[in-house]
Protein backbone atom coordinates (compact mmCIF):
# COMPACT_ATOMS: atom_id res chain seq x y z
CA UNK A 1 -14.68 -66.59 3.24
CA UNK A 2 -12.91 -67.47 6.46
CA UNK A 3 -9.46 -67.38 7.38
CA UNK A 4 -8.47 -68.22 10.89
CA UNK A 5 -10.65 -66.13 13.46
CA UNK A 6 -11.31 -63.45 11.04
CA UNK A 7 -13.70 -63.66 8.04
CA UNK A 8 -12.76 -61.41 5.07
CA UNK A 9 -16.15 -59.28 4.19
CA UNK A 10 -16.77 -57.87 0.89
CA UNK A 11 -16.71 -54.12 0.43
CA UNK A 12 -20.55 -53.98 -1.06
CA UNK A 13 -21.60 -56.19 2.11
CA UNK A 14 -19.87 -53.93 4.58
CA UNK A 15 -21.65 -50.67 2.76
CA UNK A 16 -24.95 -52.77 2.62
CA UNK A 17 -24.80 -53.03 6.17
CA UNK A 18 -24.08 -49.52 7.05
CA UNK A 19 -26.28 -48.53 4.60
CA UNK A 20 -28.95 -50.46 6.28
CA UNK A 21 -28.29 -49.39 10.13
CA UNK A 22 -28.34 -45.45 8.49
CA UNK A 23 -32.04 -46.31 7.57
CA UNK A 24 -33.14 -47.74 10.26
CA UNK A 25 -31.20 -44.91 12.53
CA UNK A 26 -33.17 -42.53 10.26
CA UNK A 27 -36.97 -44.38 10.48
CA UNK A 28 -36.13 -44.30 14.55
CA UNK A 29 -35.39 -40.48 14.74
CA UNK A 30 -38.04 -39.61 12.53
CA UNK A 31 -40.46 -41.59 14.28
CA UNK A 32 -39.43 -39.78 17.58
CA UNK A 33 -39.46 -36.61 15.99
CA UNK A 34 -42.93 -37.04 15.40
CA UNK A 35 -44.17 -38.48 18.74
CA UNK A 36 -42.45 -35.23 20.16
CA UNK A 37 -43.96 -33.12 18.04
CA UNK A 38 -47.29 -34.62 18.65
CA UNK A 39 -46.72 -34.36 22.46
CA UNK A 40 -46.10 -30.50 22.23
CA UNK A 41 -49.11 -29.77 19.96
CA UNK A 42 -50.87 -31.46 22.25
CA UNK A 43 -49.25 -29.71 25.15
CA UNK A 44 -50.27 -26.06 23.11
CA UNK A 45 -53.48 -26.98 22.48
CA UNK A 46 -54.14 -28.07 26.59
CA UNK A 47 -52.93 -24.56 27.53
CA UNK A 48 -55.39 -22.89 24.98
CA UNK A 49 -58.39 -24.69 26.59
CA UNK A 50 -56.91 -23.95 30.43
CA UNK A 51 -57.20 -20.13 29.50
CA UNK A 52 -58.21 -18.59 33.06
CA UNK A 53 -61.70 -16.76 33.05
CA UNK A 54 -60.08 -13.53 34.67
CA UNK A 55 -58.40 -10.83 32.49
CA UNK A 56 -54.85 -9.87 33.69
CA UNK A 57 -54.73 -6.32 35.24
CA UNK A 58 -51.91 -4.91 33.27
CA UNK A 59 -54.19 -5.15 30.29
CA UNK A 60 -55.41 -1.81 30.52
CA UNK A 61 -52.74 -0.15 32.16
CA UNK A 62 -50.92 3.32 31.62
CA UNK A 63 -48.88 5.44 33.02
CA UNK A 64 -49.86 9.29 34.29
CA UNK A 65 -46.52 11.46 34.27
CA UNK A 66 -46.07 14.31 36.31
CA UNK A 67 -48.65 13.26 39.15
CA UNK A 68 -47.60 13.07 42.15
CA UNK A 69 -46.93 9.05 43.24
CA UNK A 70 -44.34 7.00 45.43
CA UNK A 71 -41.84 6.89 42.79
CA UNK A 72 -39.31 9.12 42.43
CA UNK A 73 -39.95 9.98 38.86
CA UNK A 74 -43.93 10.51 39.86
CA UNK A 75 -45.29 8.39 37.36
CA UNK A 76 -48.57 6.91 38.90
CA UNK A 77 -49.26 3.40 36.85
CA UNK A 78 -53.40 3.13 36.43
CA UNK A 79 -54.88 0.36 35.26
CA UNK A 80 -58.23 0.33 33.45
């Protein structure tokens, strides 16, 4: 119905409506969700396969108290 300018809506047509553009907000986030999730499983599994060939040094480390070192609380860090 029309009067003037304005058009009167019915209440179940305006909550229709809203109702609708909460769904679709909802499909689009979940949707996007998922593509980022994708992206950073991907991302995890690319840094699994880039693993460098060489061992890090601190690995085997430890620390010798009571020898004499640089340090002023001669510790002397030796790594294995």
């Amino acid at each position: 119905m029309k009067i003037g300018r304005w058009r009167i809506k019915e209440a179940k047509d305006v909550v229709e409506a809203g109702q609708m553009s909460l769904t679709e907000e909802k499909n689009k986030q979940e949707l996007e969700t998922r593509r980022v999730v994708a992206q950073e499983i991907e991302k995890q599994l690319d840094k699994r396969l880039c693993i460098p060939s060489r061992h890090s040094s601190f690995a085997g480390s430890y620390i010798l108290r009571g020898m004499k070192a640089i340090n002023k609380d001669n510790d002397m860090v030796v790594n294995k």
